[in-house]
PDB file of N, CA and C in Angstrom:
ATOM      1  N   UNK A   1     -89.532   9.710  18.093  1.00  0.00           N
ATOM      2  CA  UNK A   1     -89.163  11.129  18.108  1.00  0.00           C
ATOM      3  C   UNK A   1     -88.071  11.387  19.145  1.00  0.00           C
ATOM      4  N   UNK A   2     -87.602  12.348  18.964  1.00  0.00           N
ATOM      5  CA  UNK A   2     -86.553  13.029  19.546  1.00  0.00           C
ATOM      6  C   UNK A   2     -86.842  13.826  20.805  1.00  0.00           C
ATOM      7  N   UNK A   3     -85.536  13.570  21.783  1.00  0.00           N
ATOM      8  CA  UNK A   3     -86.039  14.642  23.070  1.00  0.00           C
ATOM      9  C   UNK A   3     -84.267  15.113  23.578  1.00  0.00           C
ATOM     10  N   UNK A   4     -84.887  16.247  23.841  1.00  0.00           N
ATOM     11  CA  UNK A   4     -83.402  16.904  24.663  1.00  0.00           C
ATOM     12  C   UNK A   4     -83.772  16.765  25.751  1.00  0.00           C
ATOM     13  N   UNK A   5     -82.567  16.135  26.715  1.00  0.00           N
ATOM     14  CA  UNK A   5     -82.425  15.628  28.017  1.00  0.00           C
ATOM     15  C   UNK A   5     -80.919  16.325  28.699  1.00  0.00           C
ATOM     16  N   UNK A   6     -81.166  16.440  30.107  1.00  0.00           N
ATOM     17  CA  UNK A   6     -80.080  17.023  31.121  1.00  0.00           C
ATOM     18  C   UNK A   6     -79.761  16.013  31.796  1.00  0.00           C
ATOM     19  N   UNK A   7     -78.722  15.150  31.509  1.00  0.00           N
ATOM     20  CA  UNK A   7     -78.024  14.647  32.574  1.00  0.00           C
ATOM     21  C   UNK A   7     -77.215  14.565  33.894  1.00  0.00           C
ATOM     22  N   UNK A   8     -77.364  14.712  34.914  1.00  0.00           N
ATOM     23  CA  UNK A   8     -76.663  15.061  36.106  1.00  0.00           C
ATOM     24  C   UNK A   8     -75.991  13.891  36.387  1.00  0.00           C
ATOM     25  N   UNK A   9     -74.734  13.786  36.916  1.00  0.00           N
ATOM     26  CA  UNK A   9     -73.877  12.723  37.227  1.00  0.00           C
ATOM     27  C   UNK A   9     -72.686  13.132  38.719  1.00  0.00           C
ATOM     28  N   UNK A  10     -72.918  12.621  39.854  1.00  0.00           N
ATOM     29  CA  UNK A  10     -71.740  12.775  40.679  1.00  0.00           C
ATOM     30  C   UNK A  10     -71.142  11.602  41.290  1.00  0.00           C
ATOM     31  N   UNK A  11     -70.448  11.610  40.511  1.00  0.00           N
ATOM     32  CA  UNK A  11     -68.865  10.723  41.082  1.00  0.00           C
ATOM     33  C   UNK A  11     -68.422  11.144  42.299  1.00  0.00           C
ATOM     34  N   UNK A  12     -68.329   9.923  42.652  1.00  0.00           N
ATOM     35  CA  UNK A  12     -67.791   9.681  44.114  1.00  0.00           C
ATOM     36  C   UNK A  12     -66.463   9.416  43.713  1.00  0.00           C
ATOM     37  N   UNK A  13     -65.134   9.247  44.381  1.00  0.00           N
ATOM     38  CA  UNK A  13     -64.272   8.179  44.183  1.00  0.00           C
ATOM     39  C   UNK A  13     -63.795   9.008  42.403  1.00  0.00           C
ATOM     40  N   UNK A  14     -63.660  10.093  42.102  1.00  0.00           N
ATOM     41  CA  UNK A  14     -63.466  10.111  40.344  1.00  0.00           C
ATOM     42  C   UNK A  14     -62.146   8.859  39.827  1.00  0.00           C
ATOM     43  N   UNK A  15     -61.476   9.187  40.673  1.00  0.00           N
ATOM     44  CA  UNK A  15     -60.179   8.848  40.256  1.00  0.00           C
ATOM     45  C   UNK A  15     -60.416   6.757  39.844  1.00  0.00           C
ATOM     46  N   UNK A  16     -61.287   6.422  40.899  1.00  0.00           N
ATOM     47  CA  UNK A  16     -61.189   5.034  40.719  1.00  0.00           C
ATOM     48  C   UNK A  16     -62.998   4.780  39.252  1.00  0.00           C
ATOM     49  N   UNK A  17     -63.190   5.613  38.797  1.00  0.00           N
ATOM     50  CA  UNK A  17     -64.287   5.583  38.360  1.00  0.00           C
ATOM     51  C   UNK A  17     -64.441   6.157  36.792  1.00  0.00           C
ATOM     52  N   UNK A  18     -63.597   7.569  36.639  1.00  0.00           N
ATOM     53  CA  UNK A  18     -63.099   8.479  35.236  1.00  0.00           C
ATOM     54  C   UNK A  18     -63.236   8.254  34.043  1.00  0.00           C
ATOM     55  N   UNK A  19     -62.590   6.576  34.086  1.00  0.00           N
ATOM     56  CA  UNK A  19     -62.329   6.088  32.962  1.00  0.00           C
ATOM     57  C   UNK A  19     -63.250   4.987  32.447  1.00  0.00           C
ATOM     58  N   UNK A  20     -64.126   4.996  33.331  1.00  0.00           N
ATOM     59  CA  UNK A  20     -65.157   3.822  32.956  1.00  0.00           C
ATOM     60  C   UNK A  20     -66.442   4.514  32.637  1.00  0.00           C
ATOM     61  N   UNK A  21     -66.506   5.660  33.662  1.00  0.00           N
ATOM     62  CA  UNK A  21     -67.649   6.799  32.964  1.00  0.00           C
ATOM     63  C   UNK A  21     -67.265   7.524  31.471  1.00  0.00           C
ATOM     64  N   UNK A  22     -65.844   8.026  31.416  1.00  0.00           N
ATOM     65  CA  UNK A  22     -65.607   8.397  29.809  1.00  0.00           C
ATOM     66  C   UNK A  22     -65.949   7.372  29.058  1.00  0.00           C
ATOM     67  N   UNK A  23     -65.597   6.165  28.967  1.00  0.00           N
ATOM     68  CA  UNK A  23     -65.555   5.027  28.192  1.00  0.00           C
ATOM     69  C   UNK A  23     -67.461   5.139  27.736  1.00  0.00           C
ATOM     70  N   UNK A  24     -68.509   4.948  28.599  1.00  0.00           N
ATOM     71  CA  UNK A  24     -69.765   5.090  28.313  1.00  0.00           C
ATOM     72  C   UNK A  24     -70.107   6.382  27.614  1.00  0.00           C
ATOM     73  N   UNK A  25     -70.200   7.135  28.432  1.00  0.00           N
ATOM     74  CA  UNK A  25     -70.190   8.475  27.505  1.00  0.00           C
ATOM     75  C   UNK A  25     -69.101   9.031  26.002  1.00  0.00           C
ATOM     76  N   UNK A  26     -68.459   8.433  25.904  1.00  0.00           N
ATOM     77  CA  UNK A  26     -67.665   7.797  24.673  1.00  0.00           C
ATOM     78  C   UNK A  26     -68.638   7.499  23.330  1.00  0.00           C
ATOM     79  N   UNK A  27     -69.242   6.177  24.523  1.00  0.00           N
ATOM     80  CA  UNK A  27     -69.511   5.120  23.515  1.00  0.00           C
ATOM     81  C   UNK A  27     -71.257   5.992  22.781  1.00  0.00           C
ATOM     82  N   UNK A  28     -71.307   7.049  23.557  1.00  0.00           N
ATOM     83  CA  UNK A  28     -72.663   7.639  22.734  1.00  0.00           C
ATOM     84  C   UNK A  28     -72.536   9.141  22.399  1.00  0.00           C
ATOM     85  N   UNK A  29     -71.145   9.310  22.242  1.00  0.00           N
ATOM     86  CA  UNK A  29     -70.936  10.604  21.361  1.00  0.00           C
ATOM     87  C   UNK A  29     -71.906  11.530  20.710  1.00  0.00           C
ATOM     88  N   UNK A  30     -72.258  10.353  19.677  1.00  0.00           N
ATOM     89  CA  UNK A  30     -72.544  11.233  18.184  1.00  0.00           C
ATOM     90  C   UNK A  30     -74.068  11.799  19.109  1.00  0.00           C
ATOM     91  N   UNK A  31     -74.784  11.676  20.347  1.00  0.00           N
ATOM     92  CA  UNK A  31     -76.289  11.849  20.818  1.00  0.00           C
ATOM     93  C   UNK A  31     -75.583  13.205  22.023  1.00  0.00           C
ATOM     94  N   UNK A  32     -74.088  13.070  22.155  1.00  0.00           N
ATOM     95  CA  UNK A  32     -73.812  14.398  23.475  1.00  0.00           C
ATOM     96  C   UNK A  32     -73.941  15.915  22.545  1.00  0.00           C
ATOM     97  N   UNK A  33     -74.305  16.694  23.231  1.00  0.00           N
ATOM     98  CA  UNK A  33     -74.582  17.926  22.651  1.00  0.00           C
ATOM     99  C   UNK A  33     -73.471  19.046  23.616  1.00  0.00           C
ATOM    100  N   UNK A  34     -73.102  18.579  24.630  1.00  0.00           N
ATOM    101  CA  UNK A  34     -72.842  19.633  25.909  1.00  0.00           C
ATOM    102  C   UNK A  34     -72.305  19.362  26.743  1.00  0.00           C
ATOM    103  N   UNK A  35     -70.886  19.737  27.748  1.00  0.00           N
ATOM    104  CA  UNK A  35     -70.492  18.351  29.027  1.00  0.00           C
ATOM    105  C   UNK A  35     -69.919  19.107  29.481  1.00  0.00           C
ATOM    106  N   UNK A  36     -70.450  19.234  31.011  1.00  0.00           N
ATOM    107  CA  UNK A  36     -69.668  20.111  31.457  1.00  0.00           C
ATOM    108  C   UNK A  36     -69.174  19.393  32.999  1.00  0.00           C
ATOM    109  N   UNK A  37     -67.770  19.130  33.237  1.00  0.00           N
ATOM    110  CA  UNK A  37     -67.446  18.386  34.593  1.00  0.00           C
ATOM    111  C   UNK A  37     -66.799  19.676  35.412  1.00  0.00           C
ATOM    112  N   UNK A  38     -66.955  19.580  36.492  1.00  0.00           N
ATOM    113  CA  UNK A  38     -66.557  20.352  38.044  1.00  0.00           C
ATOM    114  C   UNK A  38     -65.651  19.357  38.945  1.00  0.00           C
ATOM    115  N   UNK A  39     -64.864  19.590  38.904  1.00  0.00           N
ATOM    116  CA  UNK A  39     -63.632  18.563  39.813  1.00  0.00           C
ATOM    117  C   UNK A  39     -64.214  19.519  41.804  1.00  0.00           C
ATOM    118  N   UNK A  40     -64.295  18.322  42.342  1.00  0.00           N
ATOM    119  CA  UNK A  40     -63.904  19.148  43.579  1.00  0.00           C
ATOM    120  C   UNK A  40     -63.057  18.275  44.733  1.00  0.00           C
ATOM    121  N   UNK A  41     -62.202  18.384  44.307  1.00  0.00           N
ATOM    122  CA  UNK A  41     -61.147  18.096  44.318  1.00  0.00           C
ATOM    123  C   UNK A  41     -61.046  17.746  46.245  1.00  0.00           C
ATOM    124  N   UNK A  42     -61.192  18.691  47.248  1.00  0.00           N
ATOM    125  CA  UNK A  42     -61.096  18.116  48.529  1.00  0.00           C
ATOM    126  C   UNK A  42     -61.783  17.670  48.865  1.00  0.00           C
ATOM    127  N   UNK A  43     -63.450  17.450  48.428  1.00  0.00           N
ATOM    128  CA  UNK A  43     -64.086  16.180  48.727  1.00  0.00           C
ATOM    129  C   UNK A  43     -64.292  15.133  47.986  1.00  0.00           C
ATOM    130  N   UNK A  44     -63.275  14.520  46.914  1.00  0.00           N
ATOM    131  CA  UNK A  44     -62.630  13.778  46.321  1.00  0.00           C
ATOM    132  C   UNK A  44     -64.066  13.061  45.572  1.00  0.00           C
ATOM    133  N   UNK A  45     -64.710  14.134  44.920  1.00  0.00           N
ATOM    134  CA  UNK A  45     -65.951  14.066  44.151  1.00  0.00           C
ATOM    135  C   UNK A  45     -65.876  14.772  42.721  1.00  0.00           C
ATOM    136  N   UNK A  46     -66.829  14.785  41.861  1.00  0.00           N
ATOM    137  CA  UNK A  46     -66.923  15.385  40.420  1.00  0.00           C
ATOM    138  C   UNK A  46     -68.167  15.495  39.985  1.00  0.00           C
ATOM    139  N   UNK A  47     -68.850  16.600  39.674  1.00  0.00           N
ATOM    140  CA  UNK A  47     -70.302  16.768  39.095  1.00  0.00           C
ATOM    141  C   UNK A  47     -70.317  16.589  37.632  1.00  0.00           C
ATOM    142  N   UNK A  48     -70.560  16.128  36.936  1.00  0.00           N
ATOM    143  CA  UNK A  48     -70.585  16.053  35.558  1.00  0.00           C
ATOM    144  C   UNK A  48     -72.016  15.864  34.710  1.00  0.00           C
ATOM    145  N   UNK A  49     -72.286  17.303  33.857  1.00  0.00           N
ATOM    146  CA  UNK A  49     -73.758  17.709  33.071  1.00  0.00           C
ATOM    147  C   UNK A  49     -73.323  17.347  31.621  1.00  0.00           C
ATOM    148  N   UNK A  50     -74.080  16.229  31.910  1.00  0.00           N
ATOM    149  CA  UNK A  50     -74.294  16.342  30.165  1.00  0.00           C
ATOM    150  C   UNK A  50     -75.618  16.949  29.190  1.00  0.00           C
ATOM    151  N   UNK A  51     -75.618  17.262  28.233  1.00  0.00           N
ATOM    152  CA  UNK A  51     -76.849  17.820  27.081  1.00  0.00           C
ATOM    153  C   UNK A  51     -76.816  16.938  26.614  1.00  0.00           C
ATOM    154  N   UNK A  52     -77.909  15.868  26.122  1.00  0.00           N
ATOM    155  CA  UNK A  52     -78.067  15.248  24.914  1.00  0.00           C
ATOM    156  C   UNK A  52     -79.310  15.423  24.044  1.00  0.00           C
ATOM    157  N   UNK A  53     -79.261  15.002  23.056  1.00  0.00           N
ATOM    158  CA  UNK A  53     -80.818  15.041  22.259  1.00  0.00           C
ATOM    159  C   UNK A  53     -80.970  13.360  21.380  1.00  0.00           C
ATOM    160  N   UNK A  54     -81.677  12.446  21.639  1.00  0.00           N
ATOM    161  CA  UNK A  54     -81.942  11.434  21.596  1.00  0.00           C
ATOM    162  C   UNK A  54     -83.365  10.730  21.799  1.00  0.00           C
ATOM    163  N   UNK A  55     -83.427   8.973  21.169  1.00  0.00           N
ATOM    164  CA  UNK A  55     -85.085   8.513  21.614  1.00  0.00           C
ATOM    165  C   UNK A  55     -85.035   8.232  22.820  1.00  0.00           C
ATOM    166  N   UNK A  56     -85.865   8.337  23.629  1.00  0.00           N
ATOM    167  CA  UNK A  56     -85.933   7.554  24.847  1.00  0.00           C
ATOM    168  C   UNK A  56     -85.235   6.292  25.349  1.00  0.00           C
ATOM    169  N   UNK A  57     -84.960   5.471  24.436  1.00  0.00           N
ATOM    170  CA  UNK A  57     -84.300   4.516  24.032  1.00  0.00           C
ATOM    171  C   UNK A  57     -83.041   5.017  24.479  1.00  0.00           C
ATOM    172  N   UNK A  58     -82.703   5.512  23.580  1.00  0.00           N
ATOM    173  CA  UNK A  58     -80.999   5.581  24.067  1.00  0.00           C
ATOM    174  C   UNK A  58     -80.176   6.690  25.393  1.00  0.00           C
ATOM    175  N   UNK A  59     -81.755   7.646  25.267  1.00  0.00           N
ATOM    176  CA  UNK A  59     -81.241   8.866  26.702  1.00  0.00           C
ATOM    177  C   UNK A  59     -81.290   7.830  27.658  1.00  0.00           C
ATOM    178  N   UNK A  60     -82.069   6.480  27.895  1.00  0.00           N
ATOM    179  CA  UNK A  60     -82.744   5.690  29.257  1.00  0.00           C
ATOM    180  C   UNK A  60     -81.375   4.604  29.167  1.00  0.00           C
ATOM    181  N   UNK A  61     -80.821   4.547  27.927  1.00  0.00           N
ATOM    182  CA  UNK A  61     -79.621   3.803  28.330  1.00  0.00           C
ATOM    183  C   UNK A  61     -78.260   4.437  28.336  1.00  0.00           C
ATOM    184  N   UNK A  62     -78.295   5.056  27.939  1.00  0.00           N
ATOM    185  CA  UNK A  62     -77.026   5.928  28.806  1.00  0.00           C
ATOM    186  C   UNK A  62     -77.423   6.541  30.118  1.00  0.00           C
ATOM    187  N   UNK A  63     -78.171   6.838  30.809  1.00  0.00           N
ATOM    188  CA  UNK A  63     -78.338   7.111  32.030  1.00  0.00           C
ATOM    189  C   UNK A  63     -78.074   5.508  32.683  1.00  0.00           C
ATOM    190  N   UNK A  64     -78.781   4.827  32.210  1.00  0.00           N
ATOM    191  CA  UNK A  64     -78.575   3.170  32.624  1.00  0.00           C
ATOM    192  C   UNK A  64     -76.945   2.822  33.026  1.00  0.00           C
ATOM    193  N   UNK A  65     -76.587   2.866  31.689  1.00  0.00           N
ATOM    194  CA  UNK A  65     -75.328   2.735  31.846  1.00  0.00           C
ATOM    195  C   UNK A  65     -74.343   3.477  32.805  1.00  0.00           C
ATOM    196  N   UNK A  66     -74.382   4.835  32.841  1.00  0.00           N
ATOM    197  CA  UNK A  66     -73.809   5.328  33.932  1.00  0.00           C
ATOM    198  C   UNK A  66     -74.356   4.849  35.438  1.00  0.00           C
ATOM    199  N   UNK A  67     -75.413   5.272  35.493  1.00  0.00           N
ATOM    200  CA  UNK A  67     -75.723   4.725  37.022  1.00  0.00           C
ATOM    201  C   UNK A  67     -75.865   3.364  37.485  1.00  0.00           C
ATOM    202  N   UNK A  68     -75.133   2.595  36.918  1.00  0.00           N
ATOM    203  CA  UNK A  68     -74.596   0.907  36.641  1.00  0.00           C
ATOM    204  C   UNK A  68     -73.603   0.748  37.131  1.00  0.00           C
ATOM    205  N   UNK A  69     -72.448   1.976  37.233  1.00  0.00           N
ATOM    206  CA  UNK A  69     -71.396   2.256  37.206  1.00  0.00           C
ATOM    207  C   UNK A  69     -71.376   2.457  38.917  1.00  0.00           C
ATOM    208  N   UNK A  70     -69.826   1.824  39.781  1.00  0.00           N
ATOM    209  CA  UNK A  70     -70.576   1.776  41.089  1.00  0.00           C
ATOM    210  C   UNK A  70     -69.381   3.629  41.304  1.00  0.00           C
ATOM    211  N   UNK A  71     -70.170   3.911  42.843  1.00  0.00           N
ATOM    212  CA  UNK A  71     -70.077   4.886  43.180  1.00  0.00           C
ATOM    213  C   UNK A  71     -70.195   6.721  41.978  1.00  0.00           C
ATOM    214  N   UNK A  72     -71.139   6.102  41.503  1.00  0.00           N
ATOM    215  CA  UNK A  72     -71.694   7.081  40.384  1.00  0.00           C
ATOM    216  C   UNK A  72     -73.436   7.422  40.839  1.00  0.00           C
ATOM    217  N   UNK A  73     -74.069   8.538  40.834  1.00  0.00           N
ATOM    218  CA  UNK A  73     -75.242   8.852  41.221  1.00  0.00           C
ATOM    219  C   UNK A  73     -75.751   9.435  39.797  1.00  0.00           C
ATOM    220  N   UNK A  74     -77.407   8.659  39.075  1.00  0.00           N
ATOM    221  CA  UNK A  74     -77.496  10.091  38.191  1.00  0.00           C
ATOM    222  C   UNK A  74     -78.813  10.289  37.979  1.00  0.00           C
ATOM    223  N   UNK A  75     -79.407  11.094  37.618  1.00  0.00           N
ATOM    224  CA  UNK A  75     -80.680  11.538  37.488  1.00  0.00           C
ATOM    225  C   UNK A  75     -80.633  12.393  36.070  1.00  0.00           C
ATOM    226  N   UNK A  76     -82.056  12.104  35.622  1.00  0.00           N
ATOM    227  CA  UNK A  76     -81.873  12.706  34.608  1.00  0.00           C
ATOM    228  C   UNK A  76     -83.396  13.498  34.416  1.00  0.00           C
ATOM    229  N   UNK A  77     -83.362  14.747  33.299  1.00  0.00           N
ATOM    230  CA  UNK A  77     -84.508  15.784  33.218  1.00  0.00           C
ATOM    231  C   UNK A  77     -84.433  15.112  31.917  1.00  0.00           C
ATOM    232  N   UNK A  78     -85.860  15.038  31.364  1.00  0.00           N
ATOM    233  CA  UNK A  78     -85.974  14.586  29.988  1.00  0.00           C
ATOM    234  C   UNK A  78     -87.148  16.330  29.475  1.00  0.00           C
ATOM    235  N   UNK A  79     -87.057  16.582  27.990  1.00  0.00           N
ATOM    236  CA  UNK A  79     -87.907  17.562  27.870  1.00  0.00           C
ATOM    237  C   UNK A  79     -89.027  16.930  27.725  1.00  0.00           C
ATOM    238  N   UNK A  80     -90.249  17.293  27.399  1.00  0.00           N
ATOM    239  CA  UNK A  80     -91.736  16.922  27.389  1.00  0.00           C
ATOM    240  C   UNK A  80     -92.046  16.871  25.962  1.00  0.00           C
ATOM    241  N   UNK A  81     -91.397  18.370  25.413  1.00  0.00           N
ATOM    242  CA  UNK A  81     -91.503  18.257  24.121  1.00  0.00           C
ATOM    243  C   UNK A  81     -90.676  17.224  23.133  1.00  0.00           C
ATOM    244  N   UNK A  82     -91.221  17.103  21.661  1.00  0.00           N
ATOM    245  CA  UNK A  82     -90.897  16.188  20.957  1.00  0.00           C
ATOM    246  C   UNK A  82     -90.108  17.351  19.853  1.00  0.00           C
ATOM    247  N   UNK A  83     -88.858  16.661  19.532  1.00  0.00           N
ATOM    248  CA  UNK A  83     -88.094  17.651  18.446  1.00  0.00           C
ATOM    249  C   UNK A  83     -87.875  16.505  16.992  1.00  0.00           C
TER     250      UNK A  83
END
């Protein structure tokens, strides 16, 4: 079964990091629902929320995958309910 999940993501370093976090989050499109990034620019950081709806399986590996990723932090809210 299915679950909608909140991804939280902050990049350290965006600039040396951007393109390797798009590239993952890329690679699981068709499961993003929502993305919302915040540049902040003088402490040379980036918050980035994603929505997804997915199995456990694949919300636990895209969080995987990002926080694999070095100077990347992420945590994630999974819902309880089953959709």
């Amino acid at each position: 079964m299915k679950k909608i999940a909140a991804i939280s993501a902050i990049l350290e370093e965006p600039q040396l990091v951007q393109e390797e976090f798009n590239k993952v989050v890329s690679s699981f499109k068709g499961m993003i629902k929502g993305r919302l990034g915040i540049p902040f620019m003088e402490e040379n950081m980036a918050i980035v929320s994603l929505v997804v709806i997915g199995d456990l399986n694949e919300i636990n590996s895209l969080t995987g995958k990002l926080g694999n990723i070095p100077h990347v932090s992420v945590k994630t809210a999974i819902s309880k309910k089953e959709i």
